[in-house]
Protein backbone atom coordinates (compact mmCIF):
# COMPACT_ATOMS: atom_id res chain seq x y z
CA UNK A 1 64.01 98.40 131.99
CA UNK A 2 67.47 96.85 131.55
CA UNK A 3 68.94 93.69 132.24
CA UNK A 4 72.51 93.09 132.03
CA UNK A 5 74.59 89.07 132.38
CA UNK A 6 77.06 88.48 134.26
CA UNK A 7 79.48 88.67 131.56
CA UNK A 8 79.26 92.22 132.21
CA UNK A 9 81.78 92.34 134.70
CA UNK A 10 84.32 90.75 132.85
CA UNK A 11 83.87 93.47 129.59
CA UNK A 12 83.68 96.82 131.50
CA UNK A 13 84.55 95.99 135.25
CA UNK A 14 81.18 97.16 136.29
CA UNK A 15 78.84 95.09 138.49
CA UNK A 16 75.41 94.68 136.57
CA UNK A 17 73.75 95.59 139.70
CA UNK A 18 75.30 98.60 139.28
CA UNK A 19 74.34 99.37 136.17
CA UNK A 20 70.91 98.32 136.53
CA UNK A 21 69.63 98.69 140.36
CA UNK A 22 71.82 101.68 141.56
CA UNK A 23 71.68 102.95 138.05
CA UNK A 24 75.01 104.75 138.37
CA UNK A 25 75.65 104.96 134.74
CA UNK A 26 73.19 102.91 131.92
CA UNK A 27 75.75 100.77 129.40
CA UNK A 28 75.14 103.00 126.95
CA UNK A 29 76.77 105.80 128.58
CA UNK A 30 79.90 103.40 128.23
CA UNK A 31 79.81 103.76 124.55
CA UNK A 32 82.40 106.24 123.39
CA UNK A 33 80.95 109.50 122.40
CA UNK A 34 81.94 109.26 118.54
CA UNK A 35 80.53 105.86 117.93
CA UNK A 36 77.48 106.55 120.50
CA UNK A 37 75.51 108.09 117.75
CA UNK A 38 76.54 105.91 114.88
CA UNK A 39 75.38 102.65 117.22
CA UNK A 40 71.85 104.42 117.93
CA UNK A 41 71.23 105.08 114.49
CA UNK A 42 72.41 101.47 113.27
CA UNK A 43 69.66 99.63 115.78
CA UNK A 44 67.19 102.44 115.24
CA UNK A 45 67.24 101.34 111.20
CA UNK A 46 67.29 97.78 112.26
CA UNK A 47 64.30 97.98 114.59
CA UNK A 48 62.44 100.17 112.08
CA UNK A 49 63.45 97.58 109.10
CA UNK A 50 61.79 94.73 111.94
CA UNK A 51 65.72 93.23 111.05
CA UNK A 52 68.78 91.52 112.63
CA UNK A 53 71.64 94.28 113.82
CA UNK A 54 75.57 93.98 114.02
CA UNK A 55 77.99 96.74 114.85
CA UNK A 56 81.45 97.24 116.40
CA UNK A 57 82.28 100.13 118.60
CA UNK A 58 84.28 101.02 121.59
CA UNK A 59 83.60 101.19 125.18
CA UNK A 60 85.52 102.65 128.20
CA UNK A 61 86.10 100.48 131.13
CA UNK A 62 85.85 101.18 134.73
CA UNK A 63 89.44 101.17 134.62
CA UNK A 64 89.48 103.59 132.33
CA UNK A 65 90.70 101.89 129.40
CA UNK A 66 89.63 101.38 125.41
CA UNK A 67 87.92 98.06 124.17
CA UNK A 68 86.23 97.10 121.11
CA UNK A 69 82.79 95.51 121.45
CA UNK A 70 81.20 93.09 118.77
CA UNK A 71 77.06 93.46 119.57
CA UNK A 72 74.38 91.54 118.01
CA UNK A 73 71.19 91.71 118.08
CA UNK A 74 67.06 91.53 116.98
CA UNK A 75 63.84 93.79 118.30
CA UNK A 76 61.00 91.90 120.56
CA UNK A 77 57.79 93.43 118.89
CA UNK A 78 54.09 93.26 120.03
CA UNK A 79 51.64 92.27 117.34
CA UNK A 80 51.24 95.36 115.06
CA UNK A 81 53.53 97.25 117.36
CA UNK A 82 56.65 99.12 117.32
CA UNK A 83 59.61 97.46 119.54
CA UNK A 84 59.28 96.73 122.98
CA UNK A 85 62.78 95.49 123.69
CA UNK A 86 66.24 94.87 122.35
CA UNK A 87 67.64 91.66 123.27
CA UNK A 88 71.03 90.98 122.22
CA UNK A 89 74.90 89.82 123.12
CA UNK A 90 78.04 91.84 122.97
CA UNK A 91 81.45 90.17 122.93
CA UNK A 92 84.62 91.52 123.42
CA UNK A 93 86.61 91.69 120.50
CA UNK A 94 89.77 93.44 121.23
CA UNK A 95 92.54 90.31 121.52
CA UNK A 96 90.98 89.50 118.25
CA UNK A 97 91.25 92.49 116.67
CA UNK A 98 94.74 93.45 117.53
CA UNK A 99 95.80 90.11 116.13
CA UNK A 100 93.45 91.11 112.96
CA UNK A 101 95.05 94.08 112.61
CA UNK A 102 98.45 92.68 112.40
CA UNK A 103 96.98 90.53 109.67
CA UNK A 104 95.39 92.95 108.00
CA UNK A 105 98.89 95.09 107.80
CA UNK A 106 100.98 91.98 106.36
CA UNK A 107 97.81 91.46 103.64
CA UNK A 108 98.62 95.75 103.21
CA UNK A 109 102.07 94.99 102.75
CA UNK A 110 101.06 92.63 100.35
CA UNK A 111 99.05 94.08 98.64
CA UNK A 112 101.41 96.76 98.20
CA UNK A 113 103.98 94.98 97.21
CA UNK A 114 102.06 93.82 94.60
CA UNK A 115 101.28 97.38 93.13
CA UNK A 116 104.48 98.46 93.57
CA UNK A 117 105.57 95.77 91.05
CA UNK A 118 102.93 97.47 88.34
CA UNK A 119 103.53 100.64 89.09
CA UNK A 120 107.31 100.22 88.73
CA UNK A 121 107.17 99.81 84.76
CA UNK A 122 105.18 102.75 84.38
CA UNK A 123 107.45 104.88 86.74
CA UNK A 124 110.34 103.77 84.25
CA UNK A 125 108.52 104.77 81.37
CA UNK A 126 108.08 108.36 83.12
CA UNK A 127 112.17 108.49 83.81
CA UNK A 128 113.33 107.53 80.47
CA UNK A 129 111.00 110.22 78.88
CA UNK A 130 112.31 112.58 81.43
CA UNK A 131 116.27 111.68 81.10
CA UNK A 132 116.01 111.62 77.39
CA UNK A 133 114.00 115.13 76.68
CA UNK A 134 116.14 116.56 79.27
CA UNK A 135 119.21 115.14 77.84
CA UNK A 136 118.16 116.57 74.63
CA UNK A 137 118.03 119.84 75.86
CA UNK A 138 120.84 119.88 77.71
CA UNK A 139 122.49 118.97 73.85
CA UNK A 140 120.28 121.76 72.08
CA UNK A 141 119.86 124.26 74.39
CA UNK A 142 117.73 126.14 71.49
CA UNK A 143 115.83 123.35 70.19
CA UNK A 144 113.01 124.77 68.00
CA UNK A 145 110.33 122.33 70.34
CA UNK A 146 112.00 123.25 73.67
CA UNK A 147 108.56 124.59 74.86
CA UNK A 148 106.84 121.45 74.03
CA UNK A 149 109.71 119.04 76.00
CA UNK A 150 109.63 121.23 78.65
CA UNK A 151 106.03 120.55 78.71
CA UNK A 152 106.10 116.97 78.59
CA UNK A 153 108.95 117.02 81.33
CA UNK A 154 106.13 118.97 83.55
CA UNK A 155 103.66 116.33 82.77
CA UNK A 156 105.67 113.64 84.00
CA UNK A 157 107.36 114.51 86.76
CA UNK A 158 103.29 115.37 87.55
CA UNK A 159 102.54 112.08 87.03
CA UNK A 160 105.53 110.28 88.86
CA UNK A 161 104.29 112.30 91.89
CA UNK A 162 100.98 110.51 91.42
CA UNK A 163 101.94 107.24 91.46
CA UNK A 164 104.11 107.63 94.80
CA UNK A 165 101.07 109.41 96.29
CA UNK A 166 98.82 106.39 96.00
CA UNK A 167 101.50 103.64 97.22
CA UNK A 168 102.13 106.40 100.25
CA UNK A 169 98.43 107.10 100.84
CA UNK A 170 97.50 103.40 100.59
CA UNK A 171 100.75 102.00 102.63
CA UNK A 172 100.13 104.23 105.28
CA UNK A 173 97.39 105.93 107.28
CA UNK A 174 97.82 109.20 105.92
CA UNK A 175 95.55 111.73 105.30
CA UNK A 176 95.26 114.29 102.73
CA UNK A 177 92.75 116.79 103.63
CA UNK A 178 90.21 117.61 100.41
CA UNK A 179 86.64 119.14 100.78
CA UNK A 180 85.35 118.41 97.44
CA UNK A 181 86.53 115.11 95.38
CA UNK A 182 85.88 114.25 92.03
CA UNK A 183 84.64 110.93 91.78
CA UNK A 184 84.91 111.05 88.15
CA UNK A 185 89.42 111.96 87.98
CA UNK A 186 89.52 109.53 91.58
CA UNK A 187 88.21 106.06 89.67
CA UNK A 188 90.08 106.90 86.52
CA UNK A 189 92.94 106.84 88.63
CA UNK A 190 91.84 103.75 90.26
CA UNK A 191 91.32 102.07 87.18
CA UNK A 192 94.78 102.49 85.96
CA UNK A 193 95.92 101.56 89.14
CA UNK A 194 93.79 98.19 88.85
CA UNK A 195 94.82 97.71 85.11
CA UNK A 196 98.73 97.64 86.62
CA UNK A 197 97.81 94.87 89.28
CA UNK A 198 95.29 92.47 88.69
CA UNK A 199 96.33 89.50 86.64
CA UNK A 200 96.37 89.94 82.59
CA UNK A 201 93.47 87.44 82.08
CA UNK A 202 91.13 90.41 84.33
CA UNK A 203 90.04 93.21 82.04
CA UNK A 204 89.04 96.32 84.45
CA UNK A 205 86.42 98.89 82.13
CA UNK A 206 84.71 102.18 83.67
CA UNK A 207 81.99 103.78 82.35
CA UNK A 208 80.99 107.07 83.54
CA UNK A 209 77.33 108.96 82.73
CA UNK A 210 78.38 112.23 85.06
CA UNK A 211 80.17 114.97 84.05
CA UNK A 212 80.26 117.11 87.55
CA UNK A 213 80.62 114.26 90.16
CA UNK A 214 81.47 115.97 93.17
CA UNK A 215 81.77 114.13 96.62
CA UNK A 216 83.48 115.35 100.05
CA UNK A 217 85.53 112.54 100.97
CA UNK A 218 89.27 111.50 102.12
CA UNK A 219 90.62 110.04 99.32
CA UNK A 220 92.51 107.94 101.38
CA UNK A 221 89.55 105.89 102.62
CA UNK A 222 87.81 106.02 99.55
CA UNK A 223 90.79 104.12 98.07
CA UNK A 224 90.60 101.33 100.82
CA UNK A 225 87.03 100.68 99.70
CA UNK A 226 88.17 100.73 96.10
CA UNK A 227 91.13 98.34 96.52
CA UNK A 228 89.08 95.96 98.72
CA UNK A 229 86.21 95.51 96.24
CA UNK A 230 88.36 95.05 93.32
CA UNK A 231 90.96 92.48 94.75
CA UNK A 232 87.60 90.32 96.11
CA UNK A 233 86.71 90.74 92.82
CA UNK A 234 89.81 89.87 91.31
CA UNK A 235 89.71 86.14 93.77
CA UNK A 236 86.41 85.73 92.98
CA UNK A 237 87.83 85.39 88.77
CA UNK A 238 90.30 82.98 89.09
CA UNK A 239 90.45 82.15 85.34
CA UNK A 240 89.90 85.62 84.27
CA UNK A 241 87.05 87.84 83.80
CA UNK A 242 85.96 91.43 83.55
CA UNK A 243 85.62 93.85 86.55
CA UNK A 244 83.06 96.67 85.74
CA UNK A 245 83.57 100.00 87.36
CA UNK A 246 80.52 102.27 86.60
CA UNK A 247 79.29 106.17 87.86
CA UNK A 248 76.14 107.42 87.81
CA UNK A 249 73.85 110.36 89.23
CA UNK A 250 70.81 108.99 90.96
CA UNK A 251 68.29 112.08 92.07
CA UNK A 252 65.77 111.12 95.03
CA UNK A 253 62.42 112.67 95.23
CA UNK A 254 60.70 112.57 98.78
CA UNK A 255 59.54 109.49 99.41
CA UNK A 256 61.02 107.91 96.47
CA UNK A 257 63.01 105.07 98.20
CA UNK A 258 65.59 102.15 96.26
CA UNK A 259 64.59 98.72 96.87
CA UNK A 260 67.81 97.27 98.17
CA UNK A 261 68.83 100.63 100.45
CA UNK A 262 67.88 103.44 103.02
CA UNK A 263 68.82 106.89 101.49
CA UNK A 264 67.50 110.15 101.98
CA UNK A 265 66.02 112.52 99.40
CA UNK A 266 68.51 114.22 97.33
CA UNK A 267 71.57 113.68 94.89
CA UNK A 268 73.10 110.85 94.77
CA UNK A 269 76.41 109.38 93.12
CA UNK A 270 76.59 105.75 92.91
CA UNK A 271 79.66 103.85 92.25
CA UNK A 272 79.23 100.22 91.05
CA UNK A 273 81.75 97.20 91.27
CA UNK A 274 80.42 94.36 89.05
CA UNK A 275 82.65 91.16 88.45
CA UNK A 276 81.93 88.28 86.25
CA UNK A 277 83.24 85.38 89.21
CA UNK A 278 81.86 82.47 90.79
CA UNK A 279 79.17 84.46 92.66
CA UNK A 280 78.11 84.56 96.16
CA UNK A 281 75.75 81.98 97.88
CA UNK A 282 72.63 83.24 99.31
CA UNK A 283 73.40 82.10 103.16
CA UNK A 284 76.90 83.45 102.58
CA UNK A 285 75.76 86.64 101.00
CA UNK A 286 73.40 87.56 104.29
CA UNK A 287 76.70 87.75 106.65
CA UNK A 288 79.53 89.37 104.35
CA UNK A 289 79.60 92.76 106.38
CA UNK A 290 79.95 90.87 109.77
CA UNK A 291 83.01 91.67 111.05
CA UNK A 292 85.60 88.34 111.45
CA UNK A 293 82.88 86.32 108.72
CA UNK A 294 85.18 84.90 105.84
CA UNK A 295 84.81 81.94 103.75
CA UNK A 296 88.61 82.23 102.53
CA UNK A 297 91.24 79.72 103.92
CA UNK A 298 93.09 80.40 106.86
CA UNK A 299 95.54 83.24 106.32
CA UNK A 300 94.29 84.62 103.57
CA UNK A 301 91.34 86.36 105.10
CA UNK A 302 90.53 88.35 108.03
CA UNK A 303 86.95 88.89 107.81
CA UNK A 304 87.57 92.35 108.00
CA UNK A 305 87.78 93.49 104.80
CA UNK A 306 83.72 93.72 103.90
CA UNK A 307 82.58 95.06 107.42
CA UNK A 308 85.58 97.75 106.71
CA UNK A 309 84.18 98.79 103.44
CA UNK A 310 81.18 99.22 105.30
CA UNK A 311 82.20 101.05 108.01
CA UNK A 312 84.04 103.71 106.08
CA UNK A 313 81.25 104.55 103.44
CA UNK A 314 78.60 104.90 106.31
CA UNK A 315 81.46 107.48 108.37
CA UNK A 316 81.06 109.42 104.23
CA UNK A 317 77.39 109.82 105.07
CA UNK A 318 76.61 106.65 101.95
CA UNK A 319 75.17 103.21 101.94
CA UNK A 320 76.59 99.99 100.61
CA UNK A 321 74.24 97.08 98.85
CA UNK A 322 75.47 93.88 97.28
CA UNK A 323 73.81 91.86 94.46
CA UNK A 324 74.51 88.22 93.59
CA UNK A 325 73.94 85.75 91.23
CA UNK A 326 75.97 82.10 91.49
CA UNK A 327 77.64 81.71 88.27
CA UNK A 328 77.00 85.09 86.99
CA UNK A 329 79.13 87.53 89.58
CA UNK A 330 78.54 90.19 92.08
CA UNK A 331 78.09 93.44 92.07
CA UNK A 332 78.27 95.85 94.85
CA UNK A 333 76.83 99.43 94.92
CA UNK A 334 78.37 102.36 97.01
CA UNK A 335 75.89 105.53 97.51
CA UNK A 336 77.73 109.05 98.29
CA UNK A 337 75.92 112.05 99.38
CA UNK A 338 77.01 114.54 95.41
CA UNK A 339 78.36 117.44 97.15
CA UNK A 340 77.18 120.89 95.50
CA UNK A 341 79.76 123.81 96.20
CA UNK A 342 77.59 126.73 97.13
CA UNK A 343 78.99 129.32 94.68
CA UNK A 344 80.12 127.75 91.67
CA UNK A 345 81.05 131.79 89.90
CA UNK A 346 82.53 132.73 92.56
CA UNK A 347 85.54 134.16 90.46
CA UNK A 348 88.42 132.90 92.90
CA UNK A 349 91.54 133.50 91.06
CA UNK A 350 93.54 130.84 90.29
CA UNK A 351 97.17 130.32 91.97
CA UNK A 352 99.18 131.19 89.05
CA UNK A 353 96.71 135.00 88.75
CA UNK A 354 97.39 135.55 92.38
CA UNK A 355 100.00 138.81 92.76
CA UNK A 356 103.35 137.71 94.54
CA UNK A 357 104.24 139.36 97.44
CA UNK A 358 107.66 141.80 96.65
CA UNK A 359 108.64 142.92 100.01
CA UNK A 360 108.61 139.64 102.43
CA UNK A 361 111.76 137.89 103.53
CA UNK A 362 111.69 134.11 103.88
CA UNK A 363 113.68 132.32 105.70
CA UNK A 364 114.03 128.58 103.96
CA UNK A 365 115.61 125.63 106.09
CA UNK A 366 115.97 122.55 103.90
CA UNK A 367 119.02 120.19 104.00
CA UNK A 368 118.78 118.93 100.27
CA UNK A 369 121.14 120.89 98.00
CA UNK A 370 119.20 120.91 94.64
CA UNK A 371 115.99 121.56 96.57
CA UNK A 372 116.98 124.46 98.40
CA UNK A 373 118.39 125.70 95.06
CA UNK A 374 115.62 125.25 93.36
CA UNK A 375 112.90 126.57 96.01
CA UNK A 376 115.69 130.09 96.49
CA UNK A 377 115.54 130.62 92.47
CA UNK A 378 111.69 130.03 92.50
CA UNK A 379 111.59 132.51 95.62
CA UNK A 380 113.70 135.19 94.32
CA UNK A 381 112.26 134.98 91.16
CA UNK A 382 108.96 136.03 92.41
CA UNK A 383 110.51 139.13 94.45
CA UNK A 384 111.26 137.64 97.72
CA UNK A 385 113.75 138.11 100.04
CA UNK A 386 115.41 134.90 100.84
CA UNK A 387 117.69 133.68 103.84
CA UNK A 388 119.08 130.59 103.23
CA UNK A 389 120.04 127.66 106.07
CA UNK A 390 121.04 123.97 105.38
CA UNK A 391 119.68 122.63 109.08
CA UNK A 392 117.28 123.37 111.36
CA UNK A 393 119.96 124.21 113.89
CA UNK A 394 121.43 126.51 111.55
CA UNK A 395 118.25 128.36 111.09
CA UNK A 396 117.63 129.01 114.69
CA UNK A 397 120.85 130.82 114.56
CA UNK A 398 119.58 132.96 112.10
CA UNK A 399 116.59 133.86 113.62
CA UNK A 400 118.94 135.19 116.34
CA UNK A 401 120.47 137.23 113.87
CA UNK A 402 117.65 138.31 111.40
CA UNK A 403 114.81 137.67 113.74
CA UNK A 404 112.94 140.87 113.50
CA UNK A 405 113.25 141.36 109.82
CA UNK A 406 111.97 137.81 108.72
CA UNK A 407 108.24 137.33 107.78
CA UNK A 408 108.08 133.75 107.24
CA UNK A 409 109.51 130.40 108.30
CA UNK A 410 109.59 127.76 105.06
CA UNK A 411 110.90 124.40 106.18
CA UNK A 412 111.14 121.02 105.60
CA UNK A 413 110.06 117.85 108.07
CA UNK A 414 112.75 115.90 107.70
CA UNK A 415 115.99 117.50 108.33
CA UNK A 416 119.33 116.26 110.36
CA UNK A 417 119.65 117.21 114.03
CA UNK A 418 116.40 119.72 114.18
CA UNK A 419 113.41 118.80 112.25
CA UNK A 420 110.91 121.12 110.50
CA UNK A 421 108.52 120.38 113.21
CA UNK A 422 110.71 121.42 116.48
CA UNK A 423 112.33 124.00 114.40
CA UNK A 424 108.90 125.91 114.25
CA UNK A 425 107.64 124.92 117.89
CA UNK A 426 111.14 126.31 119.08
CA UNK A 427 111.11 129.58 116.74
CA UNK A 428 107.21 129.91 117.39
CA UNK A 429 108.58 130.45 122.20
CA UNK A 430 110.57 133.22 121.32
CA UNK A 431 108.19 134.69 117.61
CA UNK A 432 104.58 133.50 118.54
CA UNK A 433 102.98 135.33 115.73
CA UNK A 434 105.92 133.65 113.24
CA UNK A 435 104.04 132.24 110.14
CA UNK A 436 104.88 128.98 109.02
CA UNK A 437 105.17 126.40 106.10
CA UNK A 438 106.33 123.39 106.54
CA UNK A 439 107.01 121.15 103.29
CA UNK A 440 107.10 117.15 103.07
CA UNK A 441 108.16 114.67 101.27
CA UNK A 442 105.48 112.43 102.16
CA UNK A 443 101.79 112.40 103.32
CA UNK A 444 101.64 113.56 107.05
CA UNK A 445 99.57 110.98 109.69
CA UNK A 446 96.37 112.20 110.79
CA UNK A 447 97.43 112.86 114.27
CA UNK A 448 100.78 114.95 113.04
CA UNK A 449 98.01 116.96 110.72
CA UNK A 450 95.58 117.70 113.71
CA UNK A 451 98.35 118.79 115.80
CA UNK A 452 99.61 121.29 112.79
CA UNK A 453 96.23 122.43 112.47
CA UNK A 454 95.59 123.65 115.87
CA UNK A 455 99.06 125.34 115.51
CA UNK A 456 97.93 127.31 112.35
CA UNK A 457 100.92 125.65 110.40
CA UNK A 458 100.47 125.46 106.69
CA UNK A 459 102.17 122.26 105.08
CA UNK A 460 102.97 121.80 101.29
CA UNK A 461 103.54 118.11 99.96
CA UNK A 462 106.66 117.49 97.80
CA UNK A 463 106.70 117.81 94.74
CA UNK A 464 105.00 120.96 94.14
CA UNK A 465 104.97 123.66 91.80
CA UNK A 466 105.18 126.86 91.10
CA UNK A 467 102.07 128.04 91.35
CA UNK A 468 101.27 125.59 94.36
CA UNK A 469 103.84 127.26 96.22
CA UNK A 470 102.85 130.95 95.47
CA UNK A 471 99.35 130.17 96.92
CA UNK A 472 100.49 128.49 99.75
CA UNK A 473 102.88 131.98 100.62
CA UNK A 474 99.64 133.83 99.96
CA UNK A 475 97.53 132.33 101.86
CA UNK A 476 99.96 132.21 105.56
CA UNK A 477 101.31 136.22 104.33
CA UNK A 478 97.66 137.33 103.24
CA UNK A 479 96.34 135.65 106.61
């Protein structure tokens, strides 16, 4: 049976009676449907663990409208029983965490601020090598190691690309759909991300005992967790340390259980963040994933930052622990479900083996001069037929004029009057079965991706090469 306080009313408008007596709806049913199953499973492990429980989720109002619940909360057991009860309270958080989240975006900004200071040296180092090699062979056109500049040119303009990706990815709440990561190339790059922004007197090491370290992740989120552990880590050194990042393949029999964690039989990768710091008290470490729970001064904390890591590696299917020692440091260890492709011969060909299409016209809208240059030389080059507009209002005239004879739309977001995206929605009224790419110059938002997605548009991220493009026109022609 249920009992529900007063306070009820005030959270979701609904009169306990209501919820109890007339039993129009349990408060359960309130629960939004993508955190209902996530909050069952959280207070089933609790109650099986005989443990205390905290979550956040959201609810729907009578009214109709979104908040976000804090609920805590312990089992009643019977002597040598299971649970007879739940007894708990649930708060509303949501003025608190819309002022949260306006201080978690200014510590964001920060933060990136910060990296973007690091990662500016190295981006000059990437220019000069660029401007000089390419100044060289504009000098020498036959240089006898043109191949080999060339080369290095590729490389890093490659890794320029990089290092914009991760201030985009991390700046913003963009999304960059990958099934399989490797966990093994993601923390390199993390490491050299960390080695550019924590102070000098921090050394940041990885050590790696996996060669295949497969994961299916957004890389996007992963990095949050990353950046969050480190730059505790990097407060909790204030006169310098070492910050150990560490992979390893742990293999789970049935039954075989870990001490500190719940996981289920199977592979396992585990990702450890060790620092050499101050150390965590024992009545502090018990409430560091409570959401709000921070023992830095005011404004330089949320209290979201632990509960966050949380939250994200239990929505990747993994488990968190945390280890402590006052004096010694802290290490926390992250547990991903190794992701096993399920036909590793499968004898795909590679972009650059895939034929190119000879007969196809494409019909590229993009209002940067050297770009469209570039992309019509690329396009031509492979056999294509091109038809060339500067704006997206200019290439709605030429679909009036070369409608029927043009097999594929190529544009890019961001253009003057008509973007990529209306310029497609408008060609796709009058050419429904029009295939599309659009190309961007930055990582799309996660809504702007789903709404792509259920309109079968491909999308290509700037800069990309040769072979990236050819797939892409392979896959939308061949489809």
């Amino acid at each position: 049976m249920e009992f529900v306080s007063e306070g009820c009313r005030d959270i979701t408008g609904y009169d306990p009676v209501d919820l109890v007596q007339n039993q129009i709806l349990s408060y359960r049913q309130l629960i939004y449907s993508k955190d209902r199953e996530m909050v069952r499973e959280e207070i089933d492990r609790a109650l099986r663990e005989r443990r205390h429980y905290q979550i956040s989720y959201r609810i729907q109002t009578r009214a109709g409208e979104e908040k976000w619940v804090w609920e805590q909360g312990d089992g009643i057991f019977a002597p040598g029983a299971e649970a007879a009860a739940v007894e708990g309270v649930i708060v509303d958080i949501t003025p608190r965490r819309a002022v949260t989240k306006q201080i978690e975006t200014q510590d964001r900004l920060a933060n990136v601020g910060r990296m973007a200071t690091g990662i500016a040296h190295d981006f000059n180092n990437i220019m000069s090598i660029i401007t000089l090699y390419s100044g060289l062979l504009e000098r020498q056109p036959d240089h006898p190691r043109r191949n080999q500049y060339l080369s290095i040119i590729s490389q890093q303009a490659y890794h320029a690309s990089r290092l914009i990706r991760q201030l985009l990815d991390y700046s913003r709440n963009s999304v960059v759909e990958q099934p399989a990561l490797d966990l093994s190339t993601f923390l390199r790059e993390i490491v050299g991300l960390l080695q550019r922004t924590v102070p000098d007197n921090v050394t940041v090491e990885l050590e790696s005992s996996v060669e295949e370290a497969l994961v299916r992740a957004d890389p996007t989120r992963l990095q949050q967790v990353m950046i969050n552990l480190a730059f505790n880590a990097r407060d909790a050194m204030p006169n310098g340390g070492k910050l150990s990042i560490s992979l390893s393949l742990l293999e789970l029999a049935p039954g075989e259980q870990l001490a500190d964690v719940e996981l289920k039989p199977g592979r396992w990768l585990c990702v450890r963040i060790a620092d050499t710091g101050f150390g965590i008290p024992p009545h502090v470490l018990s409430r560091i994933f409570e959401p709000f729970y921070t023992t830095k001064e005011p404004g330089r904390g949320t209290g979201l930052g632990l509960a966050q890591v949380q939250g994200i590696v239990t929505e990747l299917n993994g488990a968190v622990s945390v280890e402590s020692q006052l004096g010694t440091g802290t290490t926390f260890s992250i547990y991903l479900p190794a992701f096993t492709p399920l036909d590793r011969s499968g004898g795909d060909m590679s972009a650059a083996e895939i034929p190119a299409r000879r007969s196809e016209t494409v019909l590229l809208a993009e209002d940067n001069d050297a770009t469209r240059e570039a992309v019509t030389e690329v396009l031509t080059g492979l056999g294509y037929q091109v038809v060339v507009a500067r704006t997206g209002r200019e290439a709605l005239a030429l679909f009036e004029q070369h409608g029927a004879s043009i097999n594929l739309l190529l544009a890019d977001i961001v253009m003057p009057e008509i973007g990529g995206v209306e310029l497609y929605q408008r060609v796709r009224q009058k050419w429904p079965e029009m295939p599309c790419i659009l190309m961007s110059g930055q990582a799309l938002e996660r809504e702007q991706q789903r709404r792509l997605e259920e309109d079968t548009v491909y999308w290509i991220q700037k800069p990309f090469t040769i072979d990236a493009l050819v797939e892409s026109l392979q896959l939308v022609l061949g489809a």
